[in-house]
Protein backbone atom coordinates (compact mmCIF):
# COMPACT_ATOMS: atom_id res chain seq x y z
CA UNK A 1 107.32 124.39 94.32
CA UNK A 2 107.08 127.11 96.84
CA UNK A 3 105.46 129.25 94.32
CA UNK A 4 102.59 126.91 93.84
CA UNK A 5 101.74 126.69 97.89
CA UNK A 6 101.58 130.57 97.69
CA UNK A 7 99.55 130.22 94.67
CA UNK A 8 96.92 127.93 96.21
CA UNK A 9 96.44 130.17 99.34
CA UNK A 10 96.50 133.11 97.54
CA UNK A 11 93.43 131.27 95.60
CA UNK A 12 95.01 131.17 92.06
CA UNK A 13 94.43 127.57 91.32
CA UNK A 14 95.11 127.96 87.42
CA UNK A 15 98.39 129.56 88.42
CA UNK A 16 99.05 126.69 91.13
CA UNK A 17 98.68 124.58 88.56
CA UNK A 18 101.40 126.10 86.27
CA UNK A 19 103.98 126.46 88.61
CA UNK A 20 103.23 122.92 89.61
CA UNK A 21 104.15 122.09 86.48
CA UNK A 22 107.38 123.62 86.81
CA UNK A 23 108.65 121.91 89.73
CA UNK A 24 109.37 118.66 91.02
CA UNK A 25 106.00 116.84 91.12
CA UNK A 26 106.29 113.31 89.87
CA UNK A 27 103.52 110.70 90.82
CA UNK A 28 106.17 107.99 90.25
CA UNK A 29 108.68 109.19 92.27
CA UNK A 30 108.84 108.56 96.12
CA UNK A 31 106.35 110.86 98.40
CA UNK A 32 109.20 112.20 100.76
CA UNK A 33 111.29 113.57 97.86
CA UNK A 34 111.55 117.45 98.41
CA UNK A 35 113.54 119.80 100.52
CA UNK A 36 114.82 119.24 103.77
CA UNK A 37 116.37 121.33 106.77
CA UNK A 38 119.48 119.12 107.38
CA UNK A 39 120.13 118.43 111.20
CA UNK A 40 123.35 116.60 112.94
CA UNK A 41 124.27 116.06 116.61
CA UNK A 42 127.80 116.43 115.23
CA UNK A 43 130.35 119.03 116.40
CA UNK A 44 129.51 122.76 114.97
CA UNK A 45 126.18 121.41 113.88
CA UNK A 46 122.68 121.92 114.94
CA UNK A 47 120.42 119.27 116.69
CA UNK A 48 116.74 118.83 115.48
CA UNK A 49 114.70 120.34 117.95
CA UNK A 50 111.83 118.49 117.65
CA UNK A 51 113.92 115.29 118.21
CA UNK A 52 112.23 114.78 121.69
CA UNK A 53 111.58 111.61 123.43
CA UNK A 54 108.27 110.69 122.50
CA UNK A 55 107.76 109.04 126.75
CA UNK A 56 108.48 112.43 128.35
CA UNK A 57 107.98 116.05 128.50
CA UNK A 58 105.47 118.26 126.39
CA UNK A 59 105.65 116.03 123.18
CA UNK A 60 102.11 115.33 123.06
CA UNK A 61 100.30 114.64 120.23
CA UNK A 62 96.41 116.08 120.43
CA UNK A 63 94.01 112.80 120.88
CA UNK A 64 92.12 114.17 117.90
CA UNK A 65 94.54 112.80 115.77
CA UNK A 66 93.63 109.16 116.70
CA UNK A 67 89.93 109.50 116.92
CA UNK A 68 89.71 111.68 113.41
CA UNK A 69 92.48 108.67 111.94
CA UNK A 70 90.35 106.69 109.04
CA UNK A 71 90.62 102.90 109.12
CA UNK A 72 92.64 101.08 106.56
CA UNK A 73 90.97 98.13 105.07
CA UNK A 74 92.41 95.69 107.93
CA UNK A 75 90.92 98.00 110.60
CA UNK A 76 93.99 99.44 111.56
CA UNK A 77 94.38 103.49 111.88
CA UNK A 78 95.96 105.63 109.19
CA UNK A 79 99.64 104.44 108.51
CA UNK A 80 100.67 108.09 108.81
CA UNK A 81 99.03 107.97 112.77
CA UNK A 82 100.93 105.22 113.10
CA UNK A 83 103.77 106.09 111.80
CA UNK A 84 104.08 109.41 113.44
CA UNK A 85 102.76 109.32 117.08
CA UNK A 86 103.16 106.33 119.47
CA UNK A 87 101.43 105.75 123.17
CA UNK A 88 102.65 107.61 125.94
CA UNK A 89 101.69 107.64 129.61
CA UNK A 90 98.53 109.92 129.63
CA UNK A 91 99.23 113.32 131.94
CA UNK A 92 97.89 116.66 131.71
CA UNK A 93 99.28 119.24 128.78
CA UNK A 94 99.07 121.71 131.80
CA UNK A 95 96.10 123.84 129.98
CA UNK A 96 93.94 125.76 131.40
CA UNK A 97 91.08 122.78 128.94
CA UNK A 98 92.70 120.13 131.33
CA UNK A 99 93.73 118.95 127.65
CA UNK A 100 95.19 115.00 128.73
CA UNK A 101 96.60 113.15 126.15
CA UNK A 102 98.31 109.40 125.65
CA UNK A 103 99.69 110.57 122.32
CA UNK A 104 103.93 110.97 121.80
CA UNK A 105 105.09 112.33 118.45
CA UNK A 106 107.92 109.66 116.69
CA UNK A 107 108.27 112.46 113.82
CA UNK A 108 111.58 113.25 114.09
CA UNK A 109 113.09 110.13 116.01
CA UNK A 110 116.65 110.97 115.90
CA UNK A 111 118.55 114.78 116.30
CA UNK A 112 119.94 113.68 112.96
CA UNK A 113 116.10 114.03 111.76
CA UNK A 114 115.31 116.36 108.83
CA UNK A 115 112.22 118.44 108.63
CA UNK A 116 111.30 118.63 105.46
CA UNK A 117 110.48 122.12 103.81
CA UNK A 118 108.22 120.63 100.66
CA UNK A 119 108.26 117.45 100.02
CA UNK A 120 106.64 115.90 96.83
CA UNK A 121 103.49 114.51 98.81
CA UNK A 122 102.53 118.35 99.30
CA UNK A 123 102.94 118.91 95.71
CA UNK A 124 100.14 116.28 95.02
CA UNK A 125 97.79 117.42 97.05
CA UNK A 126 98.63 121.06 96.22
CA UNK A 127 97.42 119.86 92.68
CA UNK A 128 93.93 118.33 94.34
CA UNK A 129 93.72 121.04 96.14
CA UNK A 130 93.88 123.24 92.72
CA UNK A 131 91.62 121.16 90.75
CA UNK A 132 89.23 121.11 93.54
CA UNK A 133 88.92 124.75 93.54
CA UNK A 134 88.71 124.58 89.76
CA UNK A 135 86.06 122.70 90.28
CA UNK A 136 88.18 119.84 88.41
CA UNK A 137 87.55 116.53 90.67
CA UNK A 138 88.02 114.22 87.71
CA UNK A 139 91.50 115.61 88.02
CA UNK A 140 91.56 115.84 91.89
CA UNK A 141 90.46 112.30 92.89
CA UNK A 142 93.31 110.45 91.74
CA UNK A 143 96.15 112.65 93.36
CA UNK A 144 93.79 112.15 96.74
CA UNK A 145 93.77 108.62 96.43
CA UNK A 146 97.35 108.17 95.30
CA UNK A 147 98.42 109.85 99.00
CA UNK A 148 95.56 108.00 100.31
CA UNK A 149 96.96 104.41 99.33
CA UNK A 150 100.59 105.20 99.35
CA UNK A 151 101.02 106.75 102.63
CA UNK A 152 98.13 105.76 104.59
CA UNK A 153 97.28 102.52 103.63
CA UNK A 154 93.68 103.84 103.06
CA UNK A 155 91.47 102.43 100.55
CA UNK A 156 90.29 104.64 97.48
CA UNK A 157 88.17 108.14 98.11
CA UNK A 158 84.66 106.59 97.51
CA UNK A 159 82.94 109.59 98.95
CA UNK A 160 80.66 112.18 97.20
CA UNK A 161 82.64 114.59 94.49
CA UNK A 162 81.19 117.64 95.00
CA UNK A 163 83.73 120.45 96.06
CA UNK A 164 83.21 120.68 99.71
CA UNK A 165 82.87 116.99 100.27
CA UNK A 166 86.50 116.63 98.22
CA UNK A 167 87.89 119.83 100.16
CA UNK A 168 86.90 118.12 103.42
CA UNK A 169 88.55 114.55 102.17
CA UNK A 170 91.44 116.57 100.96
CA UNK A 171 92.18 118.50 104.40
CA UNK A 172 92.08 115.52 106.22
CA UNK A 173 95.06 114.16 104.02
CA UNK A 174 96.67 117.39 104.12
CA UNK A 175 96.63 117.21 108.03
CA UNK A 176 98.11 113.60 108.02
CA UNK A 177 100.70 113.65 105.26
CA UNK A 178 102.32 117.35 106.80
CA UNK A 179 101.52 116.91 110.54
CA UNK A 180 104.35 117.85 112.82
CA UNK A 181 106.02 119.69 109.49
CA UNK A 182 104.82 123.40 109.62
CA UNK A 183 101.32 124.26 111.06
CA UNK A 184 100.07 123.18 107.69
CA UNK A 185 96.25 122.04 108.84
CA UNK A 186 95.64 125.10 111.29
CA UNK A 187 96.64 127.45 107.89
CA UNK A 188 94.45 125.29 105.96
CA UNK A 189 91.24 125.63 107.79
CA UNK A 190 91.82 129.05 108.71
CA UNK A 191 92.46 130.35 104.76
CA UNK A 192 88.83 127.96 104.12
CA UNK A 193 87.33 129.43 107.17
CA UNK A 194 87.14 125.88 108.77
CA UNK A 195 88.81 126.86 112.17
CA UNK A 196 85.49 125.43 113.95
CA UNK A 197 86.28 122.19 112.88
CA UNK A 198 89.54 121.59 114.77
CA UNK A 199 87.41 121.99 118.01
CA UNK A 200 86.70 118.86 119.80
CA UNK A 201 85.17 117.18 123.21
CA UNK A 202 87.98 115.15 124.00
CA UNK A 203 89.10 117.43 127.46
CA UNK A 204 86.96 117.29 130.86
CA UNK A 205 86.70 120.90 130.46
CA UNK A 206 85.61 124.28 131.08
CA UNK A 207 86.64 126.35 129.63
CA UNK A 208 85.91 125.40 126.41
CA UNK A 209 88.54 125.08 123.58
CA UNK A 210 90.14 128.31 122.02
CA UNK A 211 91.07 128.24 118.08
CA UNK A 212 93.05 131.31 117.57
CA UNK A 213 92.79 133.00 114.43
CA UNK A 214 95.94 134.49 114.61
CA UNK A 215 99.55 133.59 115.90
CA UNK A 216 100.87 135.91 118.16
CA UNK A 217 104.28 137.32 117.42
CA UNK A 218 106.61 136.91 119.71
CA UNK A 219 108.65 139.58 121.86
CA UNK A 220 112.08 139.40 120.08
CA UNK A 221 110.58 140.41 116.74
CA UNK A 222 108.22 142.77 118.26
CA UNK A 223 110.89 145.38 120.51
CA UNK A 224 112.94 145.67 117.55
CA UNK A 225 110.32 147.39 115.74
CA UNK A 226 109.63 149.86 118.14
């Protein structure tokens, strides 16, 4: 499974598609099945982190995430918005952007949480993502609207099938099914040279927003390599 994410950001979509085939993948089986960083409040265990109250402190979710959400059918956003952020009091994110946000993440509601490490969503759209870049989207389409119906409550991809109108459609499901999981949408759009399109309007301003293209590393792992 790990092999194949590799694979697909490495751009070797045949040999995504093998290892793919190798692991878990199963359209029939439940979307969360995968891997999973166990967590317990218990004694001599260790507490998910990210189990913060969604009301207080600097759990915000970015307010791009509810204005980029599609509509289901009834109107309502995304299921996975829904499912994964909830509304806070709005305050300042303390940047220097003024960034404000009403947005509180419900990921990981209990210290008992897992994260999950790949799950078989990702697998799915691993496969898209493959086939897309194969120029395959006879094969792509249904593994995009499979996540699409199943965890978002989204109606069918009836956009245009050409391979950057499917890699755009298949991003945005990429960034809903994984958000909160592992930085998955800011690696996507940085391997496809997208980066532009995570900036948005929604601050008062200056200065304008800053999408790094690289991650600093931080001081721990950097002294003992001096």
């Amino acid at each position: 499974a790990l092999r194949a994410r590799v694979a697909v950001y490495r751009g070797d979509y045949a040999g995504a598609l093998v290892a793919l085939s190798e692991s878990f993948i199963n359209t029939g089986a439940p979307l969360d099945l995968g891997v999973y960083m166990d967590f317990s409040a218990g004694p001599g265990d260790f507490a998910n982190p990210l189990a913060i109250s969604p009301l207080v402190g600097e759990n915000f979710g970015h307010p791009s995430l509810r204005t980029g959400a599609q509509l289901q059918p009834s109107g309502e956003p995304d299921q996975r918005f829904l499912d994964k952020l909830i509304t806070r009091p709005q305050r300042s994110a303390g940047t220097p952007q003024l960034l404000t946000s009403d947005l509180g993440w419900i990921r990981y509601p209990s210290p008992n949480s897992p994260i999950p490490l790949i799950k078989n969503e990702e697998l799915i759209l691993l496969r898209a993502e493959a086939n897309i870049g194969l120029n395959n989207p006879v094969s792509a389409v249904p593994d995009i609207d499979l996540v699409r119906t199943t965890s978002g409550g989204l109606a069918p991809y009836a956009g245009a099938v050409d391979q950057p109108s499917l890699l755009t459609e298949l991003l945005y499901n990429k960034r809903y099914s994984l958000m909160y999981e592992g930085g998955h949408s800011w690696i996507d759009h940085r391997r496809y040279g997208r980066l532009a399109d995570l900036a948005t309007n929604e601050r008062p301003g200056p200065p304008p927003d800053v999408i790094f293209t690289t991650l600093p590393i931080p001081t721990a792992e950097v002294l003992p390599r001096q």
